[in-house]
N, C-alpha and C. Protein backbone atom coordinates (compact mmCIF):
# COMPACT_ATOMS: atom_id res chain seq x y z
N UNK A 1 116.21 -26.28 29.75
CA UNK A 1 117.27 -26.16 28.77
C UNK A 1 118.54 -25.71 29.48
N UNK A 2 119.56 -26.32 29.36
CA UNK A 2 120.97 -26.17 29.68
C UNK A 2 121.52 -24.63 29.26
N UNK A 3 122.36 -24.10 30.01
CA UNK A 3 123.17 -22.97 29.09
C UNK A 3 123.26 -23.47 27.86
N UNK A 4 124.58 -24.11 27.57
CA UNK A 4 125.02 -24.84 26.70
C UNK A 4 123.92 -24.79 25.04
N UNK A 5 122.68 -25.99 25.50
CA UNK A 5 121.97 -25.76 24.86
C UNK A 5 121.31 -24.34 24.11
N UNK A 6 121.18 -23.48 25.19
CA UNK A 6 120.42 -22.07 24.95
C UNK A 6 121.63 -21.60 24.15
N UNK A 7 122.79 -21.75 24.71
CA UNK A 7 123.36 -20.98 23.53
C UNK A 7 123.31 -21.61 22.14
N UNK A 8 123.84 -22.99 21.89
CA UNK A 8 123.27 -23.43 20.51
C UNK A 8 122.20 -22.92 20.29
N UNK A 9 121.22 -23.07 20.66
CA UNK A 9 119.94 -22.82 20.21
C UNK A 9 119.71 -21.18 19.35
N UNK A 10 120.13 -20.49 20.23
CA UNK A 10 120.44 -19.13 19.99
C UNK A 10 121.73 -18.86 18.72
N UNK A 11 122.42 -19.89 18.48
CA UNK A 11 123.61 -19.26 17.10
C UNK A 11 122.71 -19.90 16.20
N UNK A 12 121.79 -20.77 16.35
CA UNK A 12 121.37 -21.67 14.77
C UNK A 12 120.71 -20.35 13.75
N UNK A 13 121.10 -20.76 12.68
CA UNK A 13 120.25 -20.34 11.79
C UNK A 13 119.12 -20.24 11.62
N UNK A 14 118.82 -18.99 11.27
CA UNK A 14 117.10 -18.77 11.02
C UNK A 14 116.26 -19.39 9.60
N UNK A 15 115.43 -19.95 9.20
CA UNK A 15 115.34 -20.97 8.18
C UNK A 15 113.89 -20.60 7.96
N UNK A 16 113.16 -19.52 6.56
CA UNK A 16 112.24 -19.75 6.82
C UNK A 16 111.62 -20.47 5.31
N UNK A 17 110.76 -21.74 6.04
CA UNK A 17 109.88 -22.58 4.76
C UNK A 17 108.34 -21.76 4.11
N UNK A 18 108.49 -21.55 3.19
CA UNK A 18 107.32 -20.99 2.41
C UNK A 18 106.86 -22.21 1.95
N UNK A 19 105.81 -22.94 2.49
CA UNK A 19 105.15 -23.97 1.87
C UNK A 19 103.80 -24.34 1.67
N UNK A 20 102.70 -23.96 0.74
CA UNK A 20 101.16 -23.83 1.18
C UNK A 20 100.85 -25.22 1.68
N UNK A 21 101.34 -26.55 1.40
CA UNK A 21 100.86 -27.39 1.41
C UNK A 21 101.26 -28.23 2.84
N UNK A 22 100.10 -28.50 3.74
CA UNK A 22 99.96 -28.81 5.05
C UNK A 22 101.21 -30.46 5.32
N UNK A 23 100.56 -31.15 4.44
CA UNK A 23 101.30 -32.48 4.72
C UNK A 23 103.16 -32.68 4.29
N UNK A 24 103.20 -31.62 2.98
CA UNK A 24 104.30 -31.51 2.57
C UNK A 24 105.68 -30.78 3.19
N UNK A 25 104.84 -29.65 4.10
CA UNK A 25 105.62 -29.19 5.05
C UNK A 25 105.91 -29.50 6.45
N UNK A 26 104.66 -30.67 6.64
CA UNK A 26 105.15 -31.38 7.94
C UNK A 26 106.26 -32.56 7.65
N UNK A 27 106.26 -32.73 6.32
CA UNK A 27 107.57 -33.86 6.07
C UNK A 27 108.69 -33.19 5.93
N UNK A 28 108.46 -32.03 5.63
CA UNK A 28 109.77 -30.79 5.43
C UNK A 28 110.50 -30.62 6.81
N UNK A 29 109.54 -30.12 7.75
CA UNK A 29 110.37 -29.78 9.09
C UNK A 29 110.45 -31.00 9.76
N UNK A 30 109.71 -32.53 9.83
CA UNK A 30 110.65 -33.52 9.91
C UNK A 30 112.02 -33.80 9.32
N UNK A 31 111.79 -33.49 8.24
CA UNK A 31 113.44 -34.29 7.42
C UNK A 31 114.43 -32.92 8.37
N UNK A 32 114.47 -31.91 8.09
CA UNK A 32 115.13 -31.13 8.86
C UNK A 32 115.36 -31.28 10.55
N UNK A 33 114.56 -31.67 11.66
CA UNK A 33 114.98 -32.24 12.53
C UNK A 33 115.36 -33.69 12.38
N UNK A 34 114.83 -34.53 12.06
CA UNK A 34 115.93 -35.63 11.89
C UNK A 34 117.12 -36.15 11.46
N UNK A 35 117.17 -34.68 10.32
CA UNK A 35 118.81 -34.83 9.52
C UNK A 35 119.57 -33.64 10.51
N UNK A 36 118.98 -32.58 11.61
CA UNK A 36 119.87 -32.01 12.71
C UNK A 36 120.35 -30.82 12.16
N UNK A 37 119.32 -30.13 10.88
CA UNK A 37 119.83 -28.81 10.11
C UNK A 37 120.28 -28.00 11.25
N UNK A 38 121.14 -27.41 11.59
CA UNK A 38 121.41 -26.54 12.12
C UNK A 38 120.89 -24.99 12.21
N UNK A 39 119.24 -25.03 12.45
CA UNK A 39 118.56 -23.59 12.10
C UNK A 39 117.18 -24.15 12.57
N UNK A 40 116.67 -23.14 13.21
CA UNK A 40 115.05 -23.12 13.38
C UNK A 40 114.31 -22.79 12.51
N UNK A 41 113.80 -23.75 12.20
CA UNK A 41 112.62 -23.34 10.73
C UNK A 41 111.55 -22.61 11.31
N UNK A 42 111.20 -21.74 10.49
CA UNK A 42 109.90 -21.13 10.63
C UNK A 42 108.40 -21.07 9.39
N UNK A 43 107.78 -21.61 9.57
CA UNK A 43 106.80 -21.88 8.19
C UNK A 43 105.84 -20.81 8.07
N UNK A 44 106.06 -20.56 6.68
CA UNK A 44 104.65 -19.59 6.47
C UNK A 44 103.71 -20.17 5.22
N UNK A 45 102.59 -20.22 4.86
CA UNK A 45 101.92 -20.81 3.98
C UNK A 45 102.05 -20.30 2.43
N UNK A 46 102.36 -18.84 2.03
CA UNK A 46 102.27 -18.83 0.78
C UNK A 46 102.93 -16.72 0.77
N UNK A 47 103.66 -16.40 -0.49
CA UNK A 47 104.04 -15.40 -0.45
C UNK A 47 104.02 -14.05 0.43
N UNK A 48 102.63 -14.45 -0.03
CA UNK A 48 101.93 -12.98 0.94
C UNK A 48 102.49 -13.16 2.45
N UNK A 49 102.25 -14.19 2.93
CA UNK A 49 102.60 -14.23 4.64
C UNK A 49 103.85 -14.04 4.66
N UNK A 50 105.03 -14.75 3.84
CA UNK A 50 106.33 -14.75 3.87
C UNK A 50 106.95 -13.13 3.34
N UNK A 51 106.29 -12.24 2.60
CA UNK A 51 106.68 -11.09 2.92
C UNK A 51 106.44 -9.97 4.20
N UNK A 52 105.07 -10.71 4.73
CA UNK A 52 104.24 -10.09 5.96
C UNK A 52 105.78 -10.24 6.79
N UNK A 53 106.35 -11.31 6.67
CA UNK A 53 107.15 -12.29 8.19
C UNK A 53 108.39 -11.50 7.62
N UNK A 54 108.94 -11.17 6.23
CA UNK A 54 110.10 -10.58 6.43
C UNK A 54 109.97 -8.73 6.38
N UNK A 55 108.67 -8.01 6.33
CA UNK A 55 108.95 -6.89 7.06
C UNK A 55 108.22 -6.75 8.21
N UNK A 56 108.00 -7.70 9.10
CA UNK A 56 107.77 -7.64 10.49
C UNK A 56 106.69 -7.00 10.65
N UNK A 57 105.02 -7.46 9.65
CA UNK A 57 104.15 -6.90 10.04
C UNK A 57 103.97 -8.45 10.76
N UNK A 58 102.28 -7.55 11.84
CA UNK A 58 101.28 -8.48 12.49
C UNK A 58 100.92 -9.74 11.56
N UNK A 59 101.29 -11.12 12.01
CA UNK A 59 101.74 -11.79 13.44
C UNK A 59 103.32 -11.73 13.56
N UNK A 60 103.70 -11.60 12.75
CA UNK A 60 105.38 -11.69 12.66
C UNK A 60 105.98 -10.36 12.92
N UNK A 61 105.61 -9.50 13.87
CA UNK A 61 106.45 -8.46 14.02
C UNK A 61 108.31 -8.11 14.83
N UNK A 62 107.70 -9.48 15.68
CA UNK A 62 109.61 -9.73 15.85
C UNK A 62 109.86 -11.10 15.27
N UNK A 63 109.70 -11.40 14.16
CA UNK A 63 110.43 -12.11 13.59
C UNK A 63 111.86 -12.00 13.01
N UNK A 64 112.74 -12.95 13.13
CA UNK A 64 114.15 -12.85 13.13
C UNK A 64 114.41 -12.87 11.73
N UNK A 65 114.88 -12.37 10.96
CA UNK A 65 115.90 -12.48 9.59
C UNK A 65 116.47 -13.78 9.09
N UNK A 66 115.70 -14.64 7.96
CA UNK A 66 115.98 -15.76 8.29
C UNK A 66 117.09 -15.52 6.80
N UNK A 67 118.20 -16.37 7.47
CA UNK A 67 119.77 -16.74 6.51
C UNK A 67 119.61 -17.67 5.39
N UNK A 68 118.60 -18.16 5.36
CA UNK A 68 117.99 -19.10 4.37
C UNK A 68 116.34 -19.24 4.10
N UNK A 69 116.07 -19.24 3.24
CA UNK A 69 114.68 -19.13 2.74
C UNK A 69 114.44 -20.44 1.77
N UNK A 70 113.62 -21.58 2.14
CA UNK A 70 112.89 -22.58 1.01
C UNK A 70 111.41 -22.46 0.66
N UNK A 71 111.91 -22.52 -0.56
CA UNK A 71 110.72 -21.69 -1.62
C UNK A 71 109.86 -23.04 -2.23
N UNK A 72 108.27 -23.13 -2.29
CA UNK A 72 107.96 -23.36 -2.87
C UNK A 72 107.22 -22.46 -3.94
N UNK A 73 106.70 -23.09 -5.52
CA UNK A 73 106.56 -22.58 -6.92
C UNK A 73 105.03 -22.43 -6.55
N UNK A 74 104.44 -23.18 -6.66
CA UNK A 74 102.78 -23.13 -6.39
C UNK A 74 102.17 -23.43 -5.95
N UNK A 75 101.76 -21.87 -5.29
CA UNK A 75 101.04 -21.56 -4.04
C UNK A 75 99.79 -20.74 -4.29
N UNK A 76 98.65 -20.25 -3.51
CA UNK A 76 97.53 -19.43 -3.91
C UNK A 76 98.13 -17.88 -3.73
N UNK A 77 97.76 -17.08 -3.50
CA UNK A 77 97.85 -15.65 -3.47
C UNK A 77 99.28 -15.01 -4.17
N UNK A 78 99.88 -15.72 -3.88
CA UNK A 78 101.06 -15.34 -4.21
C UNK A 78 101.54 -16.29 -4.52
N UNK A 79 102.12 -16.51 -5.89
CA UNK A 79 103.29 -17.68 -6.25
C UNK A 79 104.45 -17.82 -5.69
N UNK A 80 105.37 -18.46 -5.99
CA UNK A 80 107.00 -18.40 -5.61
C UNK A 80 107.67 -17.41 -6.58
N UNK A 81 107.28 -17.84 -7.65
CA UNK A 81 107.63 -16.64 -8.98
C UNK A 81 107.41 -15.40 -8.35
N UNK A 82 106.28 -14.74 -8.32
CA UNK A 82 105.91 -13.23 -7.69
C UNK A 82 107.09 -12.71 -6.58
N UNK A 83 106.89 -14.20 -5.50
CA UNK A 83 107.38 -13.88 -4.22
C UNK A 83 108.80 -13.77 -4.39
N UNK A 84 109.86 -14.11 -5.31
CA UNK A 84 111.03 -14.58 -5.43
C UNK A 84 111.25 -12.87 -6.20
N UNK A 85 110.70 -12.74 -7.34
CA UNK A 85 110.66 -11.86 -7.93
C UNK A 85 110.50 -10.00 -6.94
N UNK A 86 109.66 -10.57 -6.00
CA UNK A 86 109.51 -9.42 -4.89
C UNK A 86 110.89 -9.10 -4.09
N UNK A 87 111.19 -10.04 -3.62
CA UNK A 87 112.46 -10.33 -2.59
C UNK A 87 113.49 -9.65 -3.53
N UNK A 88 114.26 -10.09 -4.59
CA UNK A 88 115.34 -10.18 -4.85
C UNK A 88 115.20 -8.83 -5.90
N UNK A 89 114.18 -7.96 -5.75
CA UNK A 89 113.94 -6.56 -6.54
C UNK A 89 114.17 -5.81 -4.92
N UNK A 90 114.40 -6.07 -4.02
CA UNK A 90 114.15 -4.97 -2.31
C UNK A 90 115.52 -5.35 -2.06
N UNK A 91 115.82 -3.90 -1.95
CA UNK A 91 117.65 -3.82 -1.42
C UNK A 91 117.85 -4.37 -0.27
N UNK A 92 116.61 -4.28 1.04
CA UNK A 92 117.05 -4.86 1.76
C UNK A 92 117.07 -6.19 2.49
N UNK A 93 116.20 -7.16 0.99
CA UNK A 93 116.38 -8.27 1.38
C UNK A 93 116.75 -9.71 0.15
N UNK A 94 117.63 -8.37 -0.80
CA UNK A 94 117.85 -9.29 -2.16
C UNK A 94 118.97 -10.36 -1.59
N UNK A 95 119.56 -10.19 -0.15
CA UNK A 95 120.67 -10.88 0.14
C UNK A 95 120.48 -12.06 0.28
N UNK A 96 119.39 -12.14 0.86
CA UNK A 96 119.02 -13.63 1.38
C UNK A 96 118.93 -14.92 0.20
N UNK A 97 119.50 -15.74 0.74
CA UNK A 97 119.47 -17.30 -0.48
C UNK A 97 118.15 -17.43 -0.37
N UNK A 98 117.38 -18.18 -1.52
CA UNK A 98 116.85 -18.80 -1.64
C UNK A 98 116.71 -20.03 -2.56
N UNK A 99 116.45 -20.94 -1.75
CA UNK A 99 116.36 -22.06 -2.52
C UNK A 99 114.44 -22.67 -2.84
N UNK A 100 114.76 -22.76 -4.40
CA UNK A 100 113.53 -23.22 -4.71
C UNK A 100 113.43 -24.65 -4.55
N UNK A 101 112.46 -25.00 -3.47
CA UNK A 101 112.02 -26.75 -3.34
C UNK A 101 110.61 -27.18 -3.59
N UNK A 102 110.14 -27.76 -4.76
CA UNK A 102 109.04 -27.32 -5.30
C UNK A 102 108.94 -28.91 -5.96
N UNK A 103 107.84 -29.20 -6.49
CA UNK A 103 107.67 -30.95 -6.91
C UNK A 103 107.80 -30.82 -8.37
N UNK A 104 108.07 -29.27 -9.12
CA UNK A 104 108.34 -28.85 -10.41
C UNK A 104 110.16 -29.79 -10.51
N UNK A 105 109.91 -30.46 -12.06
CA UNK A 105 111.16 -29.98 -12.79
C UNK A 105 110.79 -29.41 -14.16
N UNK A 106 110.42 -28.91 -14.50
CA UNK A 106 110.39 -27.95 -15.51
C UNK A 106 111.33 -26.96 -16.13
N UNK A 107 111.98 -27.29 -17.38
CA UNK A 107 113.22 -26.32 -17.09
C UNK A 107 112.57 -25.06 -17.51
N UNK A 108 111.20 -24.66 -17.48
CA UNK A 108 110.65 -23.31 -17.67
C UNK A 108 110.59 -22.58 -16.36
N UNK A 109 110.35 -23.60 -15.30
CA UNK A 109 110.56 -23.16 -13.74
C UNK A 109 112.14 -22.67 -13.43
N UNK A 110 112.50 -24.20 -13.60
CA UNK A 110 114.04 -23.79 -13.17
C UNK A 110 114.42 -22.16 -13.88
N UNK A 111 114.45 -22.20 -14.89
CA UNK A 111 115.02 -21.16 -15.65
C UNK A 111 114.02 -19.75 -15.41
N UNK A 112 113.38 -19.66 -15.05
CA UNK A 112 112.45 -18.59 -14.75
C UNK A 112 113.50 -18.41 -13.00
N UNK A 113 113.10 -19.48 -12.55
CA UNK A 113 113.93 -19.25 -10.78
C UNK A 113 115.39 -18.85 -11.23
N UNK A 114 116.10 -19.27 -11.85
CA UNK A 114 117.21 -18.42 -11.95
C UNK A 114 117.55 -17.37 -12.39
N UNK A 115 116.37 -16.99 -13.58
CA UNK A 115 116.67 -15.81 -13.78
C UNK A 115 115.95 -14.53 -12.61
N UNK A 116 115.49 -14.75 -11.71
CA UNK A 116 114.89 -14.38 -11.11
C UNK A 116 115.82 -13.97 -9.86
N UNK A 117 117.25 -14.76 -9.75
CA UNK A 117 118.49 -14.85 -9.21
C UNK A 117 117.95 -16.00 -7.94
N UNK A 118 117.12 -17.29 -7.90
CA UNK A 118 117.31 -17.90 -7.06
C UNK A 118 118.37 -18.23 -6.78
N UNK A 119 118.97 -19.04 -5.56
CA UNK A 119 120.40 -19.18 -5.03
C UNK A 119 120.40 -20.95 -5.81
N UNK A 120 119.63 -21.60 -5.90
CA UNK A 120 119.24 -22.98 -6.13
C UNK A 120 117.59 -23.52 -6.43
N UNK A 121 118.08 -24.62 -7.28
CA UNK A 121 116.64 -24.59 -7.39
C UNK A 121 116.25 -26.45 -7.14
N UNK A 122 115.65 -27.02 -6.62
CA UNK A 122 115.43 -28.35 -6.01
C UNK A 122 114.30 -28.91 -6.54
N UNK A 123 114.36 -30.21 -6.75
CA UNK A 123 113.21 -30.95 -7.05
C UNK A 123 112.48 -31.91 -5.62
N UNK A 124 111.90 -31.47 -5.10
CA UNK A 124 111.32 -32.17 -3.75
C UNK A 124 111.41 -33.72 -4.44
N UNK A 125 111.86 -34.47 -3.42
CA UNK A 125 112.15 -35.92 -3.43
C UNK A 125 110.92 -36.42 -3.38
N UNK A 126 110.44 -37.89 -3.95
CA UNK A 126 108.94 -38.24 -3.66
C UNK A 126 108.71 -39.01 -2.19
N UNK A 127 110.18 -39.41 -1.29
CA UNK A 127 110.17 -39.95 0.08
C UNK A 127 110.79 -39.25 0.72
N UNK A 128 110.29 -39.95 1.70
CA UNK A 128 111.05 -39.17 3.03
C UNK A 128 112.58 -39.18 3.16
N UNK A 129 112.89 -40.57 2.86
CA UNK A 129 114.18 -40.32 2.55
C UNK A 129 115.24 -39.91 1.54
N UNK A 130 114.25 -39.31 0.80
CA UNK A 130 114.89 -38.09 -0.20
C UNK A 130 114.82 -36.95 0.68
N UNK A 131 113.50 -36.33 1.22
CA UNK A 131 113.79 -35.42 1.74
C UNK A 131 114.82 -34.93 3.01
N UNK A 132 115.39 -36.38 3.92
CA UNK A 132 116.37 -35.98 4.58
C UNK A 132 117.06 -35.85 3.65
N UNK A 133 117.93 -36.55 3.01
CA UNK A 133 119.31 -36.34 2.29
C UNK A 133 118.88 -35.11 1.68
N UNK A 134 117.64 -34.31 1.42
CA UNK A 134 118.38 -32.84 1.05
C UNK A 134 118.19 -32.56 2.09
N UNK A 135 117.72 -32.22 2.90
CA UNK A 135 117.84 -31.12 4.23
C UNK A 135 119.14 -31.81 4.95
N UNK A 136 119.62 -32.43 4.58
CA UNK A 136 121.48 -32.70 5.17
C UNK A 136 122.47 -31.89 4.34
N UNK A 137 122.06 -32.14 2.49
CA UNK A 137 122.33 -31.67 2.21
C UNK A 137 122.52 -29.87 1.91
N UNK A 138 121.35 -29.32 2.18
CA UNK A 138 121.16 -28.04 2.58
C UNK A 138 122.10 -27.49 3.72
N UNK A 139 121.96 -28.51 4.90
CA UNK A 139 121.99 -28.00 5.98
C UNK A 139 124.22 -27.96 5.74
N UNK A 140 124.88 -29.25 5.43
CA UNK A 140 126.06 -29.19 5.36
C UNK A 140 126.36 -27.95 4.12
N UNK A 141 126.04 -27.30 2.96
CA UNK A 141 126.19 -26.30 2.43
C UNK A 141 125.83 -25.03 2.83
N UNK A 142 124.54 -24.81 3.16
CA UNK A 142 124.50 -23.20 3.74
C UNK A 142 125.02 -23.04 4.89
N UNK A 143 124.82 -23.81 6.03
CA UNK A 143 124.93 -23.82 7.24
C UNK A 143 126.79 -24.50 7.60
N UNK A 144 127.58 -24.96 6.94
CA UNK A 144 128.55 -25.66 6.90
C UNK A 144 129.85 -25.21 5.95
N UNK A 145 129.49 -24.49 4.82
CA UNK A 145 130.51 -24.44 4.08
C UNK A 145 130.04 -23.04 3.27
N UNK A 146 128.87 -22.55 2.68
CA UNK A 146 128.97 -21.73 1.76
C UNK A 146 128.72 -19.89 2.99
N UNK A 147 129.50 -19.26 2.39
CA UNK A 147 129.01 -18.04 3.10
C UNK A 147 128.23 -17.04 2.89
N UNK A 148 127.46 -16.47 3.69
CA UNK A 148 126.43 -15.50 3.21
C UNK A 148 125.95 -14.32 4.16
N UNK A 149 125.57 -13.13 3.51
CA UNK A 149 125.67 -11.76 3.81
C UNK A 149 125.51 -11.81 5.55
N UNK A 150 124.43 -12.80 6.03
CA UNK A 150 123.83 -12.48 7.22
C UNK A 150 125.56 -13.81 7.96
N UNK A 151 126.32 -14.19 7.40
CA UNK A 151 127.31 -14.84 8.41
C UNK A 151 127.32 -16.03 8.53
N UNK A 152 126.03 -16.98 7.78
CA UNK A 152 126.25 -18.50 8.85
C UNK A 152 127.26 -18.96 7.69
C-alpha cells in the first residue's frame, strides 16, 4: 500500500452493517465496494454483537466508532427495534446515524424507526443494482454532503 493510499484508507469512514442474513450482507458490502462508499464497513450479525462492537467488548475491543450505522429490522436475539431503541437511549452513542435497510416497508416499521429517532429508513432493493444506487446514494449523503457529530 502506497502512503497516499494508507492515508485514504485511514480518513474513510467507519461504516458498521448490522445484518443477520449471510447472503444479504455479502451483496451489501459488494454494492458498497463497487459503488466506492467512502468507509470501511464492518459487519456484525445481529444487535447483541453490534452493541458488544460499540462498547468495545471481546472480539471488538479496539473497534473504531463507526460514523454510520446500517440497520437491519429482523434479526434473532436482538431486533433492530430493541437495538435502535438501545443506541439512541445511551448518551454516548445516541449521535450516531442510523439508517434502517431492511426488506420491510411497513409503515408500522417505518414509523416505529422514526420514532425511535432513526436518521433514515430504507427499503433494501430486490437487485443488485438497486443495492448499488443506494450505497452511492448513502455514500454521496453521509459521506459527501450531510454533517455529523463524529465529522465526516
Amino acid at each position: 500500500m502506497t502512503h497516499s493510499e494508507h492515508q485514504a484508507e485511514s480518513t474513510r469512514a467507519n461504516l458498521l452493517l448490522v445484518e443477520d442474513n449471510d447472503g444479504d450482507a455479502f451483496l451489501m458490502l459488494e454494492a458498497l465496494a463497487e459503488s466506492r462508499v467512502r468507509a470501511n464497513p464492518v459487519r456484525v450479525r445481529n444487535g447483541v454483537e453490534a452493541l458488544d462492537y460499540l462498547h468495545h467488548r471481546e472480539p471488538y475491543a479496539d473497534s473504531p466508532r463507526p460514523d454510520l450505522i446500517l440497520l437491519d429490522l429482523n434479526m434473532p436475539l436482538m431486533d433492530g427495534h430493541e437495538f435502535l431503541a438501545s443506541i439512541k437511549g445511551s448518551e454516548t452513542l445516541k449521535d450516531i446515524p442510523v439508517v434502517v435497510l431492511t426488506t420491510s416497508s411497513s409503515h408500522r416499521d417505518v414509523q416505529r424507526a422514526y420514532d425511535a429517532h432513526a436518521s433514515s429508513f430504507v427499503t433494501k432493493p430486490t437487485d443488485f443494482e438497486g443495492l448499488k444506487a443506494v450505497a452511492s446514494t448513502l455514500d454521496a449523503w453521509w459521506f459527501g454532503t450531510a454533517k455529523t457529530p463524529s465529522g465526516c
